[in-house]
C-alpha atoms as a PDB file:
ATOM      1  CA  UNK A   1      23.826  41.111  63.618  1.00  0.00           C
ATOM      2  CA  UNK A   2      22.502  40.122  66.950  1.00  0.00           C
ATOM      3  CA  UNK A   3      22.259  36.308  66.493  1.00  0.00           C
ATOM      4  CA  UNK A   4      18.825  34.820  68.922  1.00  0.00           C
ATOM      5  CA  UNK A   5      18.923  31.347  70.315  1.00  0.00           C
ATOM      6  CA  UNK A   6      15.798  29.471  69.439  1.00  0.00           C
ATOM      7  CA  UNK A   7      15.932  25.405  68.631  1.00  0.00           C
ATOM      8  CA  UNK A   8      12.350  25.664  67.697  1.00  0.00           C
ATOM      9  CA  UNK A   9      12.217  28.187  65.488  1.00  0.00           C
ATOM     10  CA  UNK A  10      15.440  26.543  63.612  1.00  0.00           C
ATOM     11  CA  UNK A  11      14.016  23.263  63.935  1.00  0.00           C
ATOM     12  CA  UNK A  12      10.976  24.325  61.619  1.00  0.00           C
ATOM     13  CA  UNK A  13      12.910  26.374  59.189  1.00  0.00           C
ATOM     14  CA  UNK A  14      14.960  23.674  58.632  1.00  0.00           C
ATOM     15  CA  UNK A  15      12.267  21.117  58.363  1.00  0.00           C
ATOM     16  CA  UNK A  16      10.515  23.664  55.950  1.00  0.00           C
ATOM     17  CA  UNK A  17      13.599  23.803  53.922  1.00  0.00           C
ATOM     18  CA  UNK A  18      14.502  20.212  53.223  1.00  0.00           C
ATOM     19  CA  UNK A  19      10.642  19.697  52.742  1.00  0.00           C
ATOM     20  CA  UNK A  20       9.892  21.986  49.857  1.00  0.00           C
ATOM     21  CA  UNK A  21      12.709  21.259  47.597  1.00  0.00           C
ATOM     22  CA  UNK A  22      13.395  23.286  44.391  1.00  0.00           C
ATOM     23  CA  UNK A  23      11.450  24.791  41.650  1.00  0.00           C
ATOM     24  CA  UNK A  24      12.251  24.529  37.953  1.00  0.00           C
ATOM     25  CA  UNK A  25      14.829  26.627  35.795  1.00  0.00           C
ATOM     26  CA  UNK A  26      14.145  30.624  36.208  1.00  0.00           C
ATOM     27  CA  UNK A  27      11.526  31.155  33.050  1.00  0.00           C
ATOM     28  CA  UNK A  28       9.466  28.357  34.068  1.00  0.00           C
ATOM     29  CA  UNK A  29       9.827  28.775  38.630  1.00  0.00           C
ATOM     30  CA  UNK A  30       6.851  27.967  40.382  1.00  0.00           C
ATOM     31  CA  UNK A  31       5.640  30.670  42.355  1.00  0.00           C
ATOM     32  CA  UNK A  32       5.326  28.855  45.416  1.00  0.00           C
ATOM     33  CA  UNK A  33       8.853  27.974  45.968  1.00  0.00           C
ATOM     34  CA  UNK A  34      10.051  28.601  49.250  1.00  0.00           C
ATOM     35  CA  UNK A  35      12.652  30.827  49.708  1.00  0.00           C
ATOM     36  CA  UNK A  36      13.238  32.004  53.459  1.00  0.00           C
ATOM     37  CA  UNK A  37      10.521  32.278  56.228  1.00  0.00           C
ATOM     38  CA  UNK A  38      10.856  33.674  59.669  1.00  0.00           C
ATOM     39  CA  UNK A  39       8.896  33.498  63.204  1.00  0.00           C
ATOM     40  CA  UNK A  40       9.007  35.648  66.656  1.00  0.00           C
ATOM     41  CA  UNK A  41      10.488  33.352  69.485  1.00  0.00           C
ATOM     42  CA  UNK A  42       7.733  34.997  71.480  1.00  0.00           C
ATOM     43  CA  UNK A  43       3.839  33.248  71.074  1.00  0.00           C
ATOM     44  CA  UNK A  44       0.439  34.642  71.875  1.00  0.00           C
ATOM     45  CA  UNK A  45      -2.474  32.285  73.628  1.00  0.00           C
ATOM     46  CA  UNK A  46      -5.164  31.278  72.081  1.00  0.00           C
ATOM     47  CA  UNK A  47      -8.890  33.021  72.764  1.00  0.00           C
ATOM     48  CA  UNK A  48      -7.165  36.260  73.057  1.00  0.00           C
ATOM     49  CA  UNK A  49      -7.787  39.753  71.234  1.00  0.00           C
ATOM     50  CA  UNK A  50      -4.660  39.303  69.027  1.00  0.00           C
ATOM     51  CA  UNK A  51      -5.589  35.669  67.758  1.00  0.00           C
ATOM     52  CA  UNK A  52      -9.186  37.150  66.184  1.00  0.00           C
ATOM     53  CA  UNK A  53      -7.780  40.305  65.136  1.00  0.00           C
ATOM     54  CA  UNK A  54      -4.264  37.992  63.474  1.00  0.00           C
ATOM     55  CA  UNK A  55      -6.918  35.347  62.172  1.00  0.00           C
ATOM     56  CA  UNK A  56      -9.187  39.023  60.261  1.00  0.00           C
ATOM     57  CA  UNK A  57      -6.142  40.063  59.186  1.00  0.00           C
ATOM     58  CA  UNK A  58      -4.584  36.741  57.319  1.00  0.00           C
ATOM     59  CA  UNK A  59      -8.091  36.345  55.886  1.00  0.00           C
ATOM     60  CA  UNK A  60      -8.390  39.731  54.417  1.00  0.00           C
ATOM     61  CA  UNK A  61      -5.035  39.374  52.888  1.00  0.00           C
ATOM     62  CA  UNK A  62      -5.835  36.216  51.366  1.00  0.00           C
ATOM     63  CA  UNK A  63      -9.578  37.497  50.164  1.00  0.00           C
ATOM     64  CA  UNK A  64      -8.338  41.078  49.219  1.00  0.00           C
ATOM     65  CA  UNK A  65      -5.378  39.165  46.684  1.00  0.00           C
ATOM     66  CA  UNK A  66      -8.442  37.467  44.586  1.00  0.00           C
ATOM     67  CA  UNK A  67     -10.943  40.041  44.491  1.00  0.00           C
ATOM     68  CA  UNK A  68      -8.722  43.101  43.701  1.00  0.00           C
ATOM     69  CA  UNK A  69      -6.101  41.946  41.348  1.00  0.00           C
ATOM     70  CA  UNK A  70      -3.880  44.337  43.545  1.00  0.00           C
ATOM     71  CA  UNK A  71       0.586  43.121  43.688  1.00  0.00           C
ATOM     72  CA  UNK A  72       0.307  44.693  47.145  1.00  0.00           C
ATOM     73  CA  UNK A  73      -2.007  45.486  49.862  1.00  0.00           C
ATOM     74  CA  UNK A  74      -1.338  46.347  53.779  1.00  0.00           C
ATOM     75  CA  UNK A  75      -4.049  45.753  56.812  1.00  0.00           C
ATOM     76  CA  UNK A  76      -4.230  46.492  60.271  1.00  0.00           C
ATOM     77  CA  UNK A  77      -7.229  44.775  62.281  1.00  0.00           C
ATOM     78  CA  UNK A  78      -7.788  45.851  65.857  1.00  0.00           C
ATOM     79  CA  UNK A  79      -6.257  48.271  68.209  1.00  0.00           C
ATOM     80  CA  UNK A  80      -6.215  48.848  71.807  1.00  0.00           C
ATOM     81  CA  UNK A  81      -5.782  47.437  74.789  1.00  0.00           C
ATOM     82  CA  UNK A  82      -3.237  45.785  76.285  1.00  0.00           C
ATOM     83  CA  UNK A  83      -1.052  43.036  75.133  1.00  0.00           C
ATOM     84  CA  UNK A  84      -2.723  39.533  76.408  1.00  0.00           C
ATOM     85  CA  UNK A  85       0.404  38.467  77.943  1.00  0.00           C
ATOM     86  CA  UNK A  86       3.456  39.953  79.789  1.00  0.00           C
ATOM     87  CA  UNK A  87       5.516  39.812  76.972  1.00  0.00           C
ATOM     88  CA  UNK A  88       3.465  40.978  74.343  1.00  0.00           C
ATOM     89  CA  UNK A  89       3.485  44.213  72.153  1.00  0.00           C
ATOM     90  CA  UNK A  90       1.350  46.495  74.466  1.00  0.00           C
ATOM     91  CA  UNK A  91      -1.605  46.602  71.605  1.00  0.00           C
ATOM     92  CA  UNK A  92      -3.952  43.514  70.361  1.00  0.00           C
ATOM     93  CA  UNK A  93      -4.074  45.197  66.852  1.00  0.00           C
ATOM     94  CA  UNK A  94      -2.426  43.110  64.337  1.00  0.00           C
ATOM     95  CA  UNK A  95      -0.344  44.611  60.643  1.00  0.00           C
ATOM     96  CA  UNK A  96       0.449  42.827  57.550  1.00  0.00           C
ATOM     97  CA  UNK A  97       0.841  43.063  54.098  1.00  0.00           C
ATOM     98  CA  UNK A  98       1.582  40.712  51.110  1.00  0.00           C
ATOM     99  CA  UNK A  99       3.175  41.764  47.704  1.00  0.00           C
ATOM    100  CA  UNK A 100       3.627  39.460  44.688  1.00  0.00           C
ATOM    101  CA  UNK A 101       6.463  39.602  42.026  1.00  0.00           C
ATOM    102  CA  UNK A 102       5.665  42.828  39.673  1.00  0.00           C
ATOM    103  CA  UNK A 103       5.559  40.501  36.794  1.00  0.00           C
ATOM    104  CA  UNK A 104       2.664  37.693  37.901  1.00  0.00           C
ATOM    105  CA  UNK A 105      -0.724  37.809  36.725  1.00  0.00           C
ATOM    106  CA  UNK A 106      -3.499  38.707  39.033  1.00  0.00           C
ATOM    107  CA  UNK A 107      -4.636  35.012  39.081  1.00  0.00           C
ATOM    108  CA  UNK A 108      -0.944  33.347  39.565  1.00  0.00           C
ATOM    109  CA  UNK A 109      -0.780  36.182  42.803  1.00  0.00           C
ATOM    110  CA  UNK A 110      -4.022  35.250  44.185  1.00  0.00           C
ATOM    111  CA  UNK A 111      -2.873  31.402  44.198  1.00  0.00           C
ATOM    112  CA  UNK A 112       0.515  32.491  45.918  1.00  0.00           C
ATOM    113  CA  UNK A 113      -0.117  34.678  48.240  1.00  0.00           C
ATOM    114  CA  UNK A 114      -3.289  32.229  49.570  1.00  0.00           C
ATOM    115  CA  UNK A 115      -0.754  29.167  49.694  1.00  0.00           C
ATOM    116  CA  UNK A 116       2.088  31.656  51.717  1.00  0.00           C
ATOM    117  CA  UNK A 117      -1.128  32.773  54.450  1.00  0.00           C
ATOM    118  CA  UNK A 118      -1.387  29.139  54.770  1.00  0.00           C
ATOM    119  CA  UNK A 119       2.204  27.901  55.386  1.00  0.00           C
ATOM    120  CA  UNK A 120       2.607  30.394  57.188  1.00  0.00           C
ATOM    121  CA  UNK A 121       0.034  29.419  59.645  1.00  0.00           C
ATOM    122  CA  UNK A 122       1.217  26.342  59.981  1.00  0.00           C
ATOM    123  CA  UNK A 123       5.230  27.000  60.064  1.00  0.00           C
ATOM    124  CA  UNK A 124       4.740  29.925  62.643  1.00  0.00           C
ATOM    125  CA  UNK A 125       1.590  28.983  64.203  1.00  0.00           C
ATOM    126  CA  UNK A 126       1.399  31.113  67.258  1.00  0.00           C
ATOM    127  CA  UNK A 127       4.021  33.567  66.626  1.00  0.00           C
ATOM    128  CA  UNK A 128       3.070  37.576  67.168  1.00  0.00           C
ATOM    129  CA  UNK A 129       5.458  37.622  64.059  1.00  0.00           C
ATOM    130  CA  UNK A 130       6.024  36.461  61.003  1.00  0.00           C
ATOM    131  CA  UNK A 131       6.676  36.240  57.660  1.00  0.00           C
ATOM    132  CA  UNK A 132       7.578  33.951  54.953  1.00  0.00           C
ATOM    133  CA  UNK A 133       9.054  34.943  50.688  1.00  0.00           C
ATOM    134  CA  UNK A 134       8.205  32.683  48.241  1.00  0.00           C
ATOM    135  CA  UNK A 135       9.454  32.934  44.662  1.00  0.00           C
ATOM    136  CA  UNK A 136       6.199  34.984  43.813  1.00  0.00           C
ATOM    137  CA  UNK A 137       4.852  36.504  46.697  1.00  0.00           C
ATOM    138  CA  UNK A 138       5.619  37.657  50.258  1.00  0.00           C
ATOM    139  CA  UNK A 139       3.460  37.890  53.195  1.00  0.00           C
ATOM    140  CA  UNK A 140       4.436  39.326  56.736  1.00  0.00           C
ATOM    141  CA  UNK A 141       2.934  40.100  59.689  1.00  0.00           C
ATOM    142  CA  UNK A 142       3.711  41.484  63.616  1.00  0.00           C
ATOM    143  CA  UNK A 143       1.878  42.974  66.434  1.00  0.00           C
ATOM    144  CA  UNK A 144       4.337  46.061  65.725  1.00  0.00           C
ATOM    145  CA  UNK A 145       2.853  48.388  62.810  1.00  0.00           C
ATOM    146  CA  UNK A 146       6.121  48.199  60.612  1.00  0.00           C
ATOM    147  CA  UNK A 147       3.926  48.915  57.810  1.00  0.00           C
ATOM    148  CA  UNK A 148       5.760  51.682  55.780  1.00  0.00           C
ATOM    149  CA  UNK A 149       8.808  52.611  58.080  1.00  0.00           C
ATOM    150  CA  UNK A 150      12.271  52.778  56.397  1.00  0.00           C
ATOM    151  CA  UNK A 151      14.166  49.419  57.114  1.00  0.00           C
ATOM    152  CA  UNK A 152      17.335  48.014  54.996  1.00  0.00           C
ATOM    153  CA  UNK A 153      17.887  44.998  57.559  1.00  0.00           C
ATOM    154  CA  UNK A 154      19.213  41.899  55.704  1.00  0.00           C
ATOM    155  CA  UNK A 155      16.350  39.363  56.024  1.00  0.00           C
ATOM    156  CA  UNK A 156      18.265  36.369  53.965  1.00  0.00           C
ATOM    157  CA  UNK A 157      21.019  36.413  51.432  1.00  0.00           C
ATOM    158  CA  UNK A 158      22.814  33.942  49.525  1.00  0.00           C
ATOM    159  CA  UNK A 159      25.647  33.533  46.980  1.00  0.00           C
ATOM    160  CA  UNK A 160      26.333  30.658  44.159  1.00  0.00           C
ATOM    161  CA  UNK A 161      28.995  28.245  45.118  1.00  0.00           C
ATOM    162  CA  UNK A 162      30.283  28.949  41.299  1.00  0.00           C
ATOM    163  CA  UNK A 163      32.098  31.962  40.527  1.00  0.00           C
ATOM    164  CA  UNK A 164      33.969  33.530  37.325  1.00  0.00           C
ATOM    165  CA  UNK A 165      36.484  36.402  36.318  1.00  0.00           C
ATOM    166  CA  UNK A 166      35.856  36.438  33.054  1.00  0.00           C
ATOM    167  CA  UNK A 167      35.001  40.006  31.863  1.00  0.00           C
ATOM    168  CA  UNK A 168      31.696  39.726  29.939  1.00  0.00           C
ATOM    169  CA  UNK A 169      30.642  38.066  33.011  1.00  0.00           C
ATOM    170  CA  UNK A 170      31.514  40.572  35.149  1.00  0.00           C
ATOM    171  CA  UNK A 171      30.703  43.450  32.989  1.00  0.00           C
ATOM    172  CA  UNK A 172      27.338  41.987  32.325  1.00  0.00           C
ATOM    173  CA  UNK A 173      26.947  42.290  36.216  1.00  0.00           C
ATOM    174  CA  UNK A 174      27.820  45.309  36.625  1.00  0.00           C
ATOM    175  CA  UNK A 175      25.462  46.806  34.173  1.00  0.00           C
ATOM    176  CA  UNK A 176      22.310  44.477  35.528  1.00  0.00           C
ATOM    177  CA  UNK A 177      22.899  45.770  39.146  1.00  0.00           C
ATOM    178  CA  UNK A 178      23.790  49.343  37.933  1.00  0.00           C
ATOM    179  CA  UNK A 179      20.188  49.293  36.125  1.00  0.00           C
ATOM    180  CA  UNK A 180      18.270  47.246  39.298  1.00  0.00           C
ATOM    181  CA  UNK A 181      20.196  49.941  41.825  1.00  0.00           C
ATOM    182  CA  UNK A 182      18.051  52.628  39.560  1.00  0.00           C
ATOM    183  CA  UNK A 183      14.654  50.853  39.909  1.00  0.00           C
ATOM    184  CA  UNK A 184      13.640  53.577  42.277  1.00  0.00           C
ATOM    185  CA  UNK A 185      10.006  52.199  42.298  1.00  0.00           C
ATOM    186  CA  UNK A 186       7.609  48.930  41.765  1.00  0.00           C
ATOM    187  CA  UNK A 187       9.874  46.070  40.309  1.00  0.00           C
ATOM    188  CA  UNK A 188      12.198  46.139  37.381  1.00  0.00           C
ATOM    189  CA  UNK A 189      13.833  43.239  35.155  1.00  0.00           C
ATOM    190  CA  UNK A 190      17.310  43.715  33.564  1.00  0.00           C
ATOM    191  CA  UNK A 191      19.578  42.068  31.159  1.00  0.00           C
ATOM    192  CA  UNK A 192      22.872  42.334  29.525  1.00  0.00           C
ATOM    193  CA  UNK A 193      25.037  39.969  28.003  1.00  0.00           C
ATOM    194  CA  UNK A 194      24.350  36.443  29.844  1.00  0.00           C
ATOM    195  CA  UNK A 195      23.068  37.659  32.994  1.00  0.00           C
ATOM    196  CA  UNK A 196      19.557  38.342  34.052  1.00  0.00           C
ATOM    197  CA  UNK A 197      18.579  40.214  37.190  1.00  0.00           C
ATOM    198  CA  UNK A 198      15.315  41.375  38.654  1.00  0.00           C
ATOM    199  CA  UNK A 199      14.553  43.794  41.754  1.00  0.00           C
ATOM    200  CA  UNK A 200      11.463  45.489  43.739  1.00  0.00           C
ATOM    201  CA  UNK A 201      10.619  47.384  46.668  1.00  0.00           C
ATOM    202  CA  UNK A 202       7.451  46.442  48.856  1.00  0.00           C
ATOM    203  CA  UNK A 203       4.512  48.595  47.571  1.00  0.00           C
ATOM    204  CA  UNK A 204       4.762  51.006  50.869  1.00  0.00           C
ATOM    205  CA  UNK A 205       8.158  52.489  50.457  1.00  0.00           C
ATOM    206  CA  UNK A 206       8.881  55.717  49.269  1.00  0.00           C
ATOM    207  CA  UNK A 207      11.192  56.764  45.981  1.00  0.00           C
ATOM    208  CA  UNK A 208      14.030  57.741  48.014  1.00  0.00           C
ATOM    209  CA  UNK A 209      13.674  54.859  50.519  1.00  0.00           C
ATOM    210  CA  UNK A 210      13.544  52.071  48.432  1.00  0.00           C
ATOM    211  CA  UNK A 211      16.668  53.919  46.116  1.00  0.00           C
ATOM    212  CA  UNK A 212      18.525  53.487  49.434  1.00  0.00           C
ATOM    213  CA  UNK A 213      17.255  50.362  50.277  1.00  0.00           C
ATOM    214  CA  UNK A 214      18.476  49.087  46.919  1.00  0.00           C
ATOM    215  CA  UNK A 215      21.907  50.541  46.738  1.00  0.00           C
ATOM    216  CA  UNK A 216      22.761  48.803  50.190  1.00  0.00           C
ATOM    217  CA  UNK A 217      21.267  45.308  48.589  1.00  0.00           C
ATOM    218  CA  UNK A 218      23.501  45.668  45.417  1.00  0.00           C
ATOM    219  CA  UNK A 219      26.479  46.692  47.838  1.00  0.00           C
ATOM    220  CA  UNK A 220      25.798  43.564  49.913  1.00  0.00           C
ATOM    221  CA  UNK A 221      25.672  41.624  46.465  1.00  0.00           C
ATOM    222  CA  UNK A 222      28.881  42.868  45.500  1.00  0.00           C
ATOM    223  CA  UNK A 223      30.846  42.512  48.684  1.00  0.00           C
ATOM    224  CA  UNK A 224      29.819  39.280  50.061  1.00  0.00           C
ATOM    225  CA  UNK A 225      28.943  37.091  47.029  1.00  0.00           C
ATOM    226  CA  UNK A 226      32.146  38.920  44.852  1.00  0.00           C
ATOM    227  CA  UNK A 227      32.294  36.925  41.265  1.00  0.00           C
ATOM    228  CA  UNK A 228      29.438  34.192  42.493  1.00  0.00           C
ATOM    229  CA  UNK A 229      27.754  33.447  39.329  1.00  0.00           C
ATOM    230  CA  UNK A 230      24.254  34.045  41.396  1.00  0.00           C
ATOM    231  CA  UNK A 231      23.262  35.534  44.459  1.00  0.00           C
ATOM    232  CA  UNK A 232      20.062  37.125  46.178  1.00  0.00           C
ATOM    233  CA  UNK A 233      19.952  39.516  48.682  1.00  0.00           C
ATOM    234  CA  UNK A 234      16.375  39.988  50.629  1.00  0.00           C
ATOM    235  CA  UNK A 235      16.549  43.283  52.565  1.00  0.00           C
ATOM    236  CA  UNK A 236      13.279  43.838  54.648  1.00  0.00           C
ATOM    237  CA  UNK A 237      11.829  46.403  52.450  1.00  0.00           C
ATOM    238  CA  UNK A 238      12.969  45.127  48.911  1.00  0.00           C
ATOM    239  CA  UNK A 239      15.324  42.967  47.317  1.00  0.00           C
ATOM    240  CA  UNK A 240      18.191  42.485  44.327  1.00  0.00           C
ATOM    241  CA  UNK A 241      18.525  38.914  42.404  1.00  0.00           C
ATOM    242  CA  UNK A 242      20.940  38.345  39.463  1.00  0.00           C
ATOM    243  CA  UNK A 243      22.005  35.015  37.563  1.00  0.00           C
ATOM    244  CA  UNK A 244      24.237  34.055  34.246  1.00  0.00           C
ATOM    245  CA  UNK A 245      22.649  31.861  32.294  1.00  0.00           C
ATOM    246  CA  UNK A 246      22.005  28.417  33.393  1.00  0.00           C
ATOM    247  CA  UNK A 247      23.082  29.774  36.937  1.00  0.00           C
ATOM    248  CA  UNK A 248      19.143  30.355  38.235  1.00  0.00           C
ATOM    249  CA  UNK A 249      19.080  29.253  42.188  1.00  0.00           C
ATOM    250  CA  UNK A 250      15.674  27.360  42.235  1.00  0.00           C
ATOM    251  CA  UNK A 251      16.327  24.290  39.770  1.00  0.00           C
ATOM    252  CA  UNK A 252      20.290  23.916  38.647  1.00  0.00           C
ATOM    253  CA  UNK A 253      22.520  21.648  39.470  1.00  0.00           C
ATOM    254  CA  UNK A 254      25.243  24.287  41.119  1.00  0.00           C
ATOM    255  CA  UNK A 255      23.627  25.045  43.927  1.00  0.00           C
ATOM    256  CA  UNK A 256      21.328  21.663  44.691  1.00  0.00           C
ATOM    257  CA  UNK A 257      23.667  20.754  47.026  1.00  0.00           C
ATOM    258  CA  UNK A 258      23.780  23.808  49.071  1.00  0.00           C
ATOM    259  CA  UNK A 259      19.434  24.633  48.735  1.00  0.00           C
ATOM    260  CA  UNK A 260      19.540  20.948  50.998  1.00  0.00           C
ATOM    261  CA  UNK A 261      22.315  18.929  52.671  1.00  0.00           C
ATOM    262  CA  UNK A 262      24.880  22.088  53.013  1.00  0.00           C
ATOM    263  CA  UNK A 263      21.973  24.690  54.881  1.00  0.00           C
ATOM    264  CA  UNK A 264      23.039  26.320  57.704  1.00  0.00           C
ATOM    265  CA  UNK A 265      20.296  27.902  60.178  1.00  0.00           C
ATOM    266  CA  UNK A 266      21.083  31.174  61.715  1.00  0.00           C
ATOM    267  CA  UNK A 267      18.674  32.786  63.707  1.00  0.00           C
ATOM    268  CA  UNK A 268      19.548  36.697  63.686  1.00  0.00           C
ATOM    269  CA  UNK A 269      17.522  39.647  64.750  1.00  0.00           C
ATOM    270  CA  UNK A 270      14.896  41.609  62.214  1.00  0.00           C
ATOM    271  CA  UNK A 271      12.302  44.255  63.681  1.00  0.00           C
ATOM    272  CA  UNK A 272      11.031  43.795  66.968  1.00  0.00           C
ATOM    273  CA  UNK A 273      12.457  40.515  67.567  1.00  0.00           C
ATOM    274  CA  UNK A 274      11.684  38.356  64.557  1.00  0.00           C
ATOM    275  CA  UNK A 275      13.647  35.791  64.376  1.00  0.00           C
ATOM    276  CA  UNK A 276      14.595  34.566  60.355  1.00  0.00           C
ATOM    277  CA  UNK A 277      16.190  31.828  58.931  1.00  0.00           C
ATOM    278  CA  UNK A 278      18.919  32.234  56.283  1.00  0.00           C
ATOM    279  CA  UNK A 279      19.885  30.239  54.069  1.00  0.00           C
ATOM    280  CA  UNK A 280      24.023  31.092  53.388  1.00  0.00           C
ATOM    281  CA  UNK A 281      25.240  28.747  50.389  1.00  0.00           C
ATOM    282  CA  UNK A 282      28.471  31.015  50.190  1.00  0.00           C
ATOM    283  CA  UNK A 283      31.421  28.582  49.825  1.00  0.00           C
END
């Protein structure tokens, strides 16, 4: 990946990180958890075209997740013009979308995705991109319309410090991520044995996109995190989670150690220069 240098965008993350903490075991997670969250190094002025068509957009993400009831929604507000700064996208428009976890209710979706506009207001304030995952929701936007266009970039992943060989383990693995590789649409929860896992593609992508988007997020499971008792993998366009029992990232004692004191911030590059943080507890 092609790794950006930028002290302030790391200094936030981080900050952001070791602020949030952790949510409870996986039945019981609050939606709100923090999981990654990522900003442009590049800023736009205030009082320009692209800060009132950015501030219309956030807004009609935030209203559009109470009044509809919708898991996903994507916006554009503006057009035209050019960029108010050299180094600006040559357009003031403004694109974003938010999804929510296919299993929330319309009310729990509404609450998250209204809490992720505003951190991420405040956590990439200025930024002509952004985005930020929570446990429940996710909400991005850039002055590039990325809205819909096929993109398997690795936005965070991260692997359990635990592992195990032992073969119901592993063959309860297998079978979780051979089921979540076939969840060619929406979001899907599997189980077999002691393991749990859960996958979804953003509300924009088509069948065959997010099936490819999905094999390369189990494949990245498999090869980087090997026997790790849990591990996520957050492409830009969907992502794969799986855990054994009592092995749940947000709220066990394996991996308390590494959500905190053991994070390492690496800026790398993700669509038109965002810049994300990821977390990597692999050990």
């Amino acid at each position: 990946m092609h790794l950006l240098g930028s002290r302030a965008v790391v200094a936030a993350a981080v900050v952001l990180v070791l602020n949030l903490g952790t949510a409870p075991p996986a039945a019981d997670a609050a939606t709100g958890t923090f999981i990654y969250a990522g900003c442009s190094p590049s800023r736009y002025s205030p009082n320009t075209a692209f800060e009132s068509n950015l501030n219309s957009l956030l807004s009609s993400i935030a209203s559009t997740a109470s009044s509809s009831g919708a898991a996903y929604n994507s916006f554009t507000a503006g057009g035209g013009g050019a960029g108010p700064e050299p180094e600006a996208p040559n357009t003031a428009a403004a694109y974003g979308l938010y999804q929510c976890r296919g299993d929330l209710s319309p009310g729990d979706c509404e609450s998250c995705v209204r809490e992720t506009v505003a951190r991420l207001g405040a956590v990439c304030a200025n930024a002509y991109a952004a985005s930020l995952q929570a446990d429940g929701c996710y909400v991005r936007y850039d002055a590039a319309n990325f809205i819909g266009r096929a993109d398997t970039t690795t936005a965070y992943r991260k692997c359990s410090a635990s592992t195990s060989r032992d073969g119901a383990f592993l063959s309860g693995r297998d079978g979780v991520l051979g089921e979540l590789q076939d969840a060619a649409a929406g979001y899907r929860l599997s189980t077999s044995g002691t393991v749990q896992g859960v996958a979804q593609c953003l509300g924009d992508v088509a069948a065959s996109d997010c099936a490819a988007c999905l094999a390369e997020a189990v494949g990245q499971l498999k090869g980087a995190c090997g026997t790790a008792l849990a591990a996520d993998v957050y492409l830009a366009q969907c992502y794969v989670r799986y855990w054994a029992n009592g092995y749940y990232f947000r709220g066990n004692s394996d991996n308390s150690g590494d959500d905190v004191g053991r994070t390492v911030a690496i800026i790398i590059g993700i669509l038109a220069g965002l810049a994300v943080l990821v977390e990597n507890a692999i050990q």
